[in-house]
Protein backbone atom coordinates (compact mmCIF):
# COMPACT_ATOMS: atom_id res chain seq x y z
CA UNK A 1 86.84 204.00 173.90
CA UNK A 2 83.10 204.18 174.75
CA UNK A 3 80.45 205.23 172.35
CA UNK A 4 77.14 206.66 173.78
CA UNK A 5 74.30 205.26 171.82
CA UNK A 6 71.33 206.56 171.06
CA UNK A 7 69.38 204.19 168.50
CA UNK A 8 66.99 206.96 167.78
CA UNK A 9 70.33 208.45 165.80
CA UNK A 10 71.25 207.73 162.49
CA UNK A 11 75.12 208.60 163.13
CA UNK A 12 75.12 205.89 165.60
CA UNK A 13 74.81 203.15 163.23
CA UNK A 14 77.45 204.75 161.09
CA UNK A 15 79.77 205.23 164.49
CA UNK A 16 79.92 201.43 165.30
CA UNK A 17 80.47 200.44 161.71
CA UNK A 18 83.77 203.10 162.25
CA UNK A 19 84.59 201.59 164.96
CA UNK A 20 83.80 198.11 164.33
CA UNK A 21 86.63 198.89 161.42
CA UNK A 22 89.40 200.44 163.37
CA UNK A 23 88.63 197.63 166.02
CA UNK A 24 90.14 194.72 163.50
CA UNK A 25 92.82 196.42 162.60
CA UNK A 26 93.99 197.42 166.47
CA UNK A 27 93.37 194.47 167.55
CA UNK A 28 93.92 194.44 171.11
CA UNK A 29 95.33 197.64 171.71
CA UNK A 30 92.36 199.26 172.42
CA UNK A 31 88.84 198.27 173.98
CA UNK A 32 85.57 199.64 172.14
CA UNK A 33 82.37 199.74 174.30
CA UNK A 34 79.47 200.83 173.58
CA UNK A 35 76.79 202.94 176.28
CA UNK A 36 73.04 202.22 175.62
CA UNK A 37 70.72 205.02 176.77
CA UNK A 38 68.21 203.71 178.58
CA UNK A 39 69.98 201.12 179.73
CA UNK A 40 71.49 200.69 183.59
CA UNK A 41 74.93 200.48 182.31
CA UNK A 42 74.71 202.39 179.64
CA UNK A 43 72.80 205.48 181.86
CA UNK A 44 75.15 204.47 185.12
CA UNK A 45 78.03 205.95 182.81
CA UNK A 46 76.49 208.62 180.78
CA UNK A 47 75.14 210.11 184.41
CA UNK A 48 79.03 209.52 185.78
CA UNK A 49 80.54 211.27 183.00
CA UNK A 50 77.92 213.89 182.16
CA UNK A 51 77.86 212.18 178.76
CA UNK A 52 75.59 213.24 175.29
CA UNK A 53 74.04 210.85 172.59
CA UNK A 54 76.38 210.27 170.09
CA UNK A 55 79.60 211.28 172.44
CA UNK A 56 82.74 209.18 172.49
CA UNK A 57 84.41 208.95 175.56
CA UNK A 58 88.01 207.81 175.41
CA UNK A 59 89.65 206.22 178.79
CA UNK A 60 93.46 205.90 179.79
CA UNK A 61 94.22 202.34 181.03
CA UNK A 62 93.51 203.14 184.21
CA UNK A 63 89.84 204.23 183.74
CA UNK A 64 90.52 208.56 183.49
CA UNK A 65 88.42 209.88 181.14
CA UNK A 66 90.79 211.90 179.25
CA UNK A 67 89.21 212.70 175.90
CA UNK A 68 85.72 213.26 174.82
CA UNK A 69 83.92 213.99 171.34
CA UNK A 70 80.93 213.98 169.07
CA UNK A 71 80.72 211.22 166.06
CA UNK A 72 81.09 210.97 163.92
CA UNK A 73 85.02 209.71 163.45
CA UNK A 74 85.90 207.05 160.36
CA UNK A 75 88.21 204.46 161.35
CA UNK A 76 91.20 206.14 160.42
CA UNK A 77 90.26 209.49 162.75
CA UNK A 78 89.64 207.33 165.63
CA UNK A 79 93.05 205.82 165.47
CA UNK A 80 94.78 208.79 165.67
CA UNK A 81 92.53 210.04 168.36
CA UNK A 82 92.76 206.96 170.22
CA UNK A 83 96.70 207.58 169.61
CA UNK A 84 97.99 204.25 168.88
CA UNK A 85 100.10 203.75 166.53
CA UNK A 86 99.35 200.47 163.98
């Protein structure tokens, strides 16, 4: 799962709290990144993917992007999106 930051957003603070959450309790079944406008990485991948500020981007194991929405998602919401089951 990657989360396109924008540190000019409010909701992005409250996104990586979320995620920071469902992070420790799926241990590691899933990998949460984060994508920092204005940064090379982060702007690399938000060109790539034709991402937004404040998008999540979720990636099958083999790097497909196959799901894609705006935050903000509490832990619980991004589990089940994510789909794995505790």
């Amino acid at each position: 799962l990657v989360f396109i930051y924008d540190p000019n957003l409010g909701v992005s603070v409250s996104q990586t709290e979320q995620m920071n959450k469902a992070r420790d309790q799926l241990g590691e079944q899933a990998f949460f990144l984060i994508a920092q406008l204005s940064t090379p990485e982060g702007d690399q991948l938000i060109a790539e993917h034709r991402a937004n500020p404040a998008e999540l981007l979720l990636f099958d194991p083999s790097g497909q992007l196959i799901k894609r929405q705006f935050a903000l998602q509490n832990s619980s919401e991004l589990i089940q999106w994510i789909g794995v089951d505790e």
